[in-house]
Protein backbone atom coordinates (compact mmCIF):
# COMPACT_ATOMS: atom_id res chain seq x y z
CA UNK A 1 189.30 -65.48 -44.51
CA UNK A 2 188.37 -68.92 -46.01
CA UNK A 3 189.42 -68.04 -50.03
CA UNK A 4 187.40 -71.59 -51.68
CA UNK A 5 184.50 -70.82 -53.27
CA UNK A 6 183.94 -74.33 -54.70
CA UNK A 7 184.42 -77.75 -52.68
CA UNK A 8 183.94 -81.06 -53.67
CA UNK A 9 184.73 -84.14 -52.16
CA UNK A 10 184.43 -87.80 -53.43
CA UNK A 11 181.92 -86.97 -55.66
CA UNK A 12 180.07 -90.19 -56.64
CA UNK A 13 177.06 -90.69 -59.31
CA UNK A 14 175.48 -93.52 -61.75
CA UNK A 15 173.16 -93.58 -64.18
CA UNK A 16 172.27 -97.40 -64.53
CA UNK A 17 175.72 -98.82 -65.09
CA UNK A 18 177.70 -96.15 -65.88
CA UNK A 19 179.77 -93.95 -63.55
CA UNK A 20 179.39 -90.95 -64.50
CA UNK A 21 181.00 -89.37 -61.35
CA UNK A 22 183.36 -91.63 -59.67
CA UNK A 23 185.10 -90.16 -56.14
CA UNK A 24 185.80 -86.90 -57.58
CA UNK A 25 187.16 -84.00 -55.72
CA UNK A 26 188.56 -80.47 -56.09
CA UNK A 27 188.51 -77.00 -54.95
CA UNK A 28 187.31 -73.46 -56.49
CA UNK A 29 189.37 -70.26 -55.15
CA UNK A 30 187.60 -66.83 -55.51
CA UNK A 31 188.30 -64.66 -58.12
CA UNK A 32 189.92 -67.22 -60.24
CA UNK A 33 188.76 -68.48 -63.87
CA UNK A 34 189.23 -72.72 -63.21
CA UNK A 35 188.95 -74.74 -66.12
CA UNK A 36 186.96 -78.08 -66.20
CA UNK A 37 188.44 -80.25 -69.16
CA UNK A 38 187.61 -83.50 -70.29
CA UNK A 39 186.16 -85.29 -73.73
CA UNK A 40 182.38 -85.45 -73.98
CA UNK A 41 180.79 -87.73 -71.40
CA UNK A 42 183.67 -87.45 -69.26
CA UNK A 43 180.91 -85.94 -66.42
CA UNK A 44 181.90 -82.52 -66.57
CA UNK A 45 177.98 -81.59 -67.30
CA UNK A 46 176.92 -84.08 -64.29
CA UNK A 47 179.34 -81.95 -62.50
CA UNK A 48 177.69 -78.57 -62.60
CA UNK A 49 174.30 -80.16 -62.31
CA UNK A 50 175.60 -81.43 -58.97
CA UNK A 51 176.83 -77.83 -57.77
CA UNK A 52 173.48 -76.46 -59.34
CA UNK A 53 171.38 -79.00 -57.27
CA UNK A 54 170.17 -80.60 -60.09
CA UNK A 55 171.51 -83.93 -59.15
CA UNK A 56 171.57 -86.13 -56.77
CA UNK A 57 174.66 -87.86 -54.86
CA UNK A 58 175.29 -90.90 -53.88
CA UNK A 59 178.22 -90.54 -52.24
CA UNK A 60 180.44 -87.32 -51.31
CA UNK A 61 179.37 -83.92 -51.06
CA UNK A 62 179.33 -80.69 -53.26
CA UNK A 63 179.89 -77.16 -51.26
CA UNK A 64 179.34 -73.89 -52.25
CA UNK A 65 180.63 -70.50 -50.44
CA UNK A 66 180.90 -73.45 -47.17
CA UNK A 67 177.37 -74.66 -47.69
CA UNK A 68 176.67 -77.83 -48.46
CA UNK A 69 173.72 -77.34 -52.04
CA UNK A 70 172.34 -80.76 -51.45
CA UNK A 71 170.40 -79.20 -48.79
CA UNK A 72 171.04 -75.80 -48.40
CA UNK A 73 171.52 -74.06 -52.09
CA UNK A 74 168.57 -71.33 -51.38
CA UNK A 75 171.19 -69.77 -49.23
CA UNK A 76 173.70 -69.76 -52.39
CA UNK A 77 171.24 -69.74 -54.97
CA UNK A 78 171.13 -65.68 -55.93
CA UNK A 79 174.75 -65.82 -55.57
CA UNK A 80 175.17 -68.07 -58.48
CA UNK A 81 174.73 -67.88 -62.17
CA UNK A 82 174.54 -70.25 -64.97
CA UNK A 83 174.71 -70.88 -68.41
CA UNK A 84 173.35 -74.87 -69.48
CA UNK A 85 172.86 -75.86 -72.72
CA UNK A 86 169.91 -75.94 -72.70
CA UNK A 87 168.59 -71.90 -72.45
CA UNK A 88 165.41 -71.82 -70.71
CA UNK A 89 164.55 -68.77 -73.00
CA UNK A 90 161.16 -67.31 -73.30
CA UNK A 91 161.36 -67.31 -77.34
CA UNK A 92 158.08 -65.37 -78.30
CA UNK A 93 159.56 -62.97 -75.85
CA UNK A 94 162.55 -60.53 -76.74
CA UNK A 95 165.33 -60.51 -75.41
CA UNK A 96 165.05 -57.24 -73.23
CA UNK A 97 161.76 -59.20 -71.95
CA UNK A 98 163.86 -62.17 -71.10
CA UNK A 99 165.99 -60.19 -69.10
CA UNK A 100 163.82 -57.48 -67.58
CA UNK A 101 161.46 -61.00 -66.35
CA UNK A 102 164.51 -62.55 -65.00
CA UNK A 103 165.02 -59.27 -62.92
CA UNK A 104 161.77 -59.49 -61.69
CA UNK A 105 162.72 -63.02 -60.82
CA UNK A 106 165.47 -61.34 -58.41
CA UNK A 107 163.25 -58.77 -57.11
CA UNK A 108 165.37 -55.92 -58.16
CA UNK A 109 163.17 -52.83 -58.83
CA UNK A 110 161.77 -50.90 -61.70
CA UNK A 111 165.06 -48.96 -61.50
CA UNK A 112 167.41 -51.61 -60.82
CA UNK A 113 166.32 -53.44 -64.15
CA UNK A 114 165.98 -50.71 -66.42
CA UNK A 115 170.42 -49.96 -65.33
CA UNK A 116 171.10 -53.85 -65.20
CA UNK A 117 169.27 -54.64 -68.56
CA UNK A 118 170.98 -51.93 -70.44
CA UNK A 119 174.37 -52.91 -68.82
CA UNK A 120 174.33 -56.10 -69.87
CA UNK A 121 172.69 -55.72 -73.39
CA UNK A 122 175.77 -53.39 -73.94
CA UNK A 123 178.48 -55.56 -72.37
CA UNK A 124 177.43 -58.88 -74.58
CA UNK A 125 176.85 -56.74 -77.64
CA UNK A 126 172.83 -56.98 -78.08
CA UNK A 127 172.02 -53.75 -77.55
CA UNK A 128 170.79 -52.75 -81.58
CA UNK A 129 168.57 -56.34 -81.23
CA UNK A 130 167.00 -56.31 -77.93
CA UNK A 131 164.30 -55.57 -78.87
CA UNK A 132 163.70 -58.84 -81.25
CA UNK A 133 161.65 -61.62 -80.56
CA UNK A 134 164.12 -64.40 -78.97
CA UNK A 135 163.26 -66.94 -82.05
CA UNK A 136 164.82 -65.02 -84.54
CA UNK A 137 168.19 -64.88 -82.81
CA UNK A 138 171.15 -66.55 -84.17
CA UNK A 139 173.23 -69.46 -82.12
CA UNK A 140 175.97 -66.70 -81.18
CA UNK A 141 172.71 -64.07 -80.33
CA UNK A 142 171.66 -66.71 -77.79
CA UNK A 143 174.61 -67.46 -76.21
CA UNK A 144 175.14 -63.92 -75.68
CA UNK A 145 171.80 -63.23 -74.25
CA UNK A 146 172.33 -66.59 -72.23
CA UNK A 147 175.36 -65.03 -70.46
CA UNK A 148 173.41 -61.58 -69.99
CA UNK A 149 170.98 -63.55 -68.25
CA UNK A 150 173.43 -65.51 -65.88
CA UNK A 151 174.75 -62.34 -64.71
CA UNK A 152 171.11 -60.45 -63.79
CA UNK A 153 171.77 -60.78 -60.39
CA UNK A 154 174.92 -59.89 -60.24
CA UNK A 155 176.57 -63.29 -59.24
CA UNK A 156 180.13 -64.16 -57.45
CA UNK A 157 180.04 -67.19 -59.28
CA UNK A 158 179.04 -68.24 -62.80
CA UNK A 159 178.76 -71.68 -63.88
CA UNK A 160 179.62 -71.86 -67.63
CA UNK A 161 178.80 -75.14 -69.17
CA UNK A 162 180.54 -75.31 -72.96
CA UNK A 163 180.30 -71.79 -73.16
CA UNK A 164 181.81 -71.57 -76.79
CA UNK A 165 180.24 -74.58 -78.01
CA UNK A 166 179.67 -73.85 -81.63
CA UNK A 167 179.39 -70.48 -81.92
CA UNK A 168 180.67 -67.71 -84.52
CA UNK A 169 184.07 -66.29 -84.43
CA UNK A 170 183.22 -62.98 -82.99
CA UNK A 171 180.93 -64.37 -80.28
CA UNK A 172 183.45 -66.54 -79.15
CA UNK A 173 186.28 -63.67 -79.09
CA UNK A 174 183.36 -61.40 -77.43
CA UNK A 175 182.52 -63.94 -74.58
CA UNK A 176 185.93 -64.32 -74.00
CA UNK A 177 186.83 -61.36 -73.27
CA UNK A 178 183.65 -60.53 -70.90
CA UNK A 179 184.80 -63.46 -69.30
CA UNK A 180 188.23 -62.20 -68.38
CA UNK A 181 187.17 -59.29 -67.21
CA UNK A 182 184.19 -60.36 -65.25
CA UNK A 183 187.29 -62.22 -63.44
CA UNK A 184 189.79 -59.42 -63.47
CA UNK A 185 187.76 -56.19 -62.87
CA UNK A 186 184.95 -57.86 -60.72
CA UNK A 187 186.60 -60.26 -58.75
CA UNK A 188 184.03 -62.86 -59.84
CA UNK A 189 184.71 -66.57 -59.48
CA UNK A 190 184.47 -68.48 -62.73
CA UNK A 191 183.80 -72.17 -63.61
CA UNK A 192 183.82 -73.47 -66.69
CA UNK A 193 183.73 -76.77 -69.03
CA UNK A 194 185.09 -77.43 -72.08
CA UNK A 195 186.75 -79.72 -74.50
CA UNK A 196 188.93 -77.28 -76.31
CA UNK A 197 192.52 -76.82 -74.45
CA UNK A 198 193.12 -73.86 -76.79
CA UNK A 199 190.12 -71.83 -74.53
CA UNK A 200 191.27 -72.82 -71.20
CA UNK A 201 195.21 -72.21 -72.41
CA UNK A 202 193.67 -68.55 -73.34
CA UNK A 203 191.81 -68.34 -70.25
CA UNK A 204 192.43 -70.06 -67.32
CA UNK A 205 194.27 -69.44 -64.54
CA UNK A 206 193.50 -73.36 -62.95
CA UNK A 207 192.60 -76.60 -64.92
CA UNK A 208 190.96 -79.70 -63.63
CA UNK A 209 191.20 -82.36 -66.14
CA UNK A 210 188.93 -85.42 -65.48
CA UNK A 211 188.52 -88.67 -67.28
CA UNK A 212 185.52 -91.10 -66.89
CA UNK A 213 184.31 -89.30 -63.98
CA UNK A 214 188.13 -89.60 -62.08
CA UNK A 215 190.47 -86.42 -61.67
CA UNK A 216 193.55 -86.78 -63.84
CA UNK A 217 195.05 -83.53 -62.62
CA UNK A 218 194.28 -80.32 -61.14
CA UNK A 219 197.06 -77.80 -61.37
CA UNK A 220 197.77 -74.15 -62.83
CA UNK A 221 197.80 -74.01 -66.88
CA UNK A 222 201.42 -73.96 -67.17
């Protein structure tokens, strides 16, 4: 049974002069929390836009669950979720509406998103301000409810981009811990960026560090 959830090879991209991705490559293994380290603009963004479809190649190619996304991600799409830094909230909406319309999204019935909504407004800690319009929530609210909503379907594979990106203290130690055991107890495959080694020394079991687009290393944490 073929174990890599994530496969890149040679990844290539430019913006104008600059190289943002320049002949990456790596794997993904399911079940595992991998890393993705670098300092800001080092293309770890341009990365998960890539496996998102989001972006184009120029050279190389990005595959997810053995299919290549350039042109085939609806067949991996509803497997994945994602949390970008930019939200894509409906903000006059609460967040209960946000997630019961991104249910809707997945087709899951009147049923299935009444159990999944309450699920996750528990297991990110919303559950006393659900039903608040998105606009008055805090940074650390909407990072929470971010998260909520990149699990609605009920991914194998999240895409985490700077999850803990200036956020409060107990958000961060919250997320981190759903993290872990979205890994742990659900077998879910998780990828995520970030700048501060002290996360991915807590939490990952794999690092990729890349520098100006290039792979320094890839190894285990230790």
């Amino acid at each position: 049974m073929n174990n890599v959830v994530i496969e890149v090879k040679e990844l290539v991209r430019r913006f104008g002069n600059i190289t943002a991705l320049d002949g990456l490559s790596f794997q993904v293994m399911k079940g595992e929390i991998f890393g993705f380290v670098g300092p800001n603009g080092a293309g770890k963004t341009t990365t998960i836009r890539v496996l998102l479809g989001l972006c184009h190649l120029e050279q190389g190619s990005a595959h997810i669950f053995g299919c290549n996304v350039r042109n085939n991600f609806s067949s991996v799409g509803p497997r994945i979720g994602f949390v970008l830094e930019s939200y894509g909230f409906y903000e006059d909406l609460t967040g209960m509406e946000n997630l019961d319309y991104h249910g809707r999204l997945f087709t899951l019935s009147s049923k299935q998103r009444v159990e999944r909504v309450n699920t996750l407004l528990e297991a990110v800690g919303l559950q006393d301000r659900s039903r608040d319009l998105v606009k008055k929530y805090s940074k650390g609210m909407k990072q929470r409810l971010a998260v909520a909503l990149a699990l609605i379907n009920n991914p194998d594979l999240l895409l985490l981009d700077e999850p803990f990106d200036g956020i409060d203290t107990e958000t961060h130690r919250d997320l981190r811990e759903l993290i872990v055991s979205l890994s742990k107890k659900e077998g879910k495959s998780i990828f995520f960026t970030s700048h501060d080694l002290a996360d991915v020394e807590k939490l990952a079991t794999r690092v990729a560090i890349i520098y100006k687009g290039r792979l320094v290393t890839c190894d285990s944490v230790d």
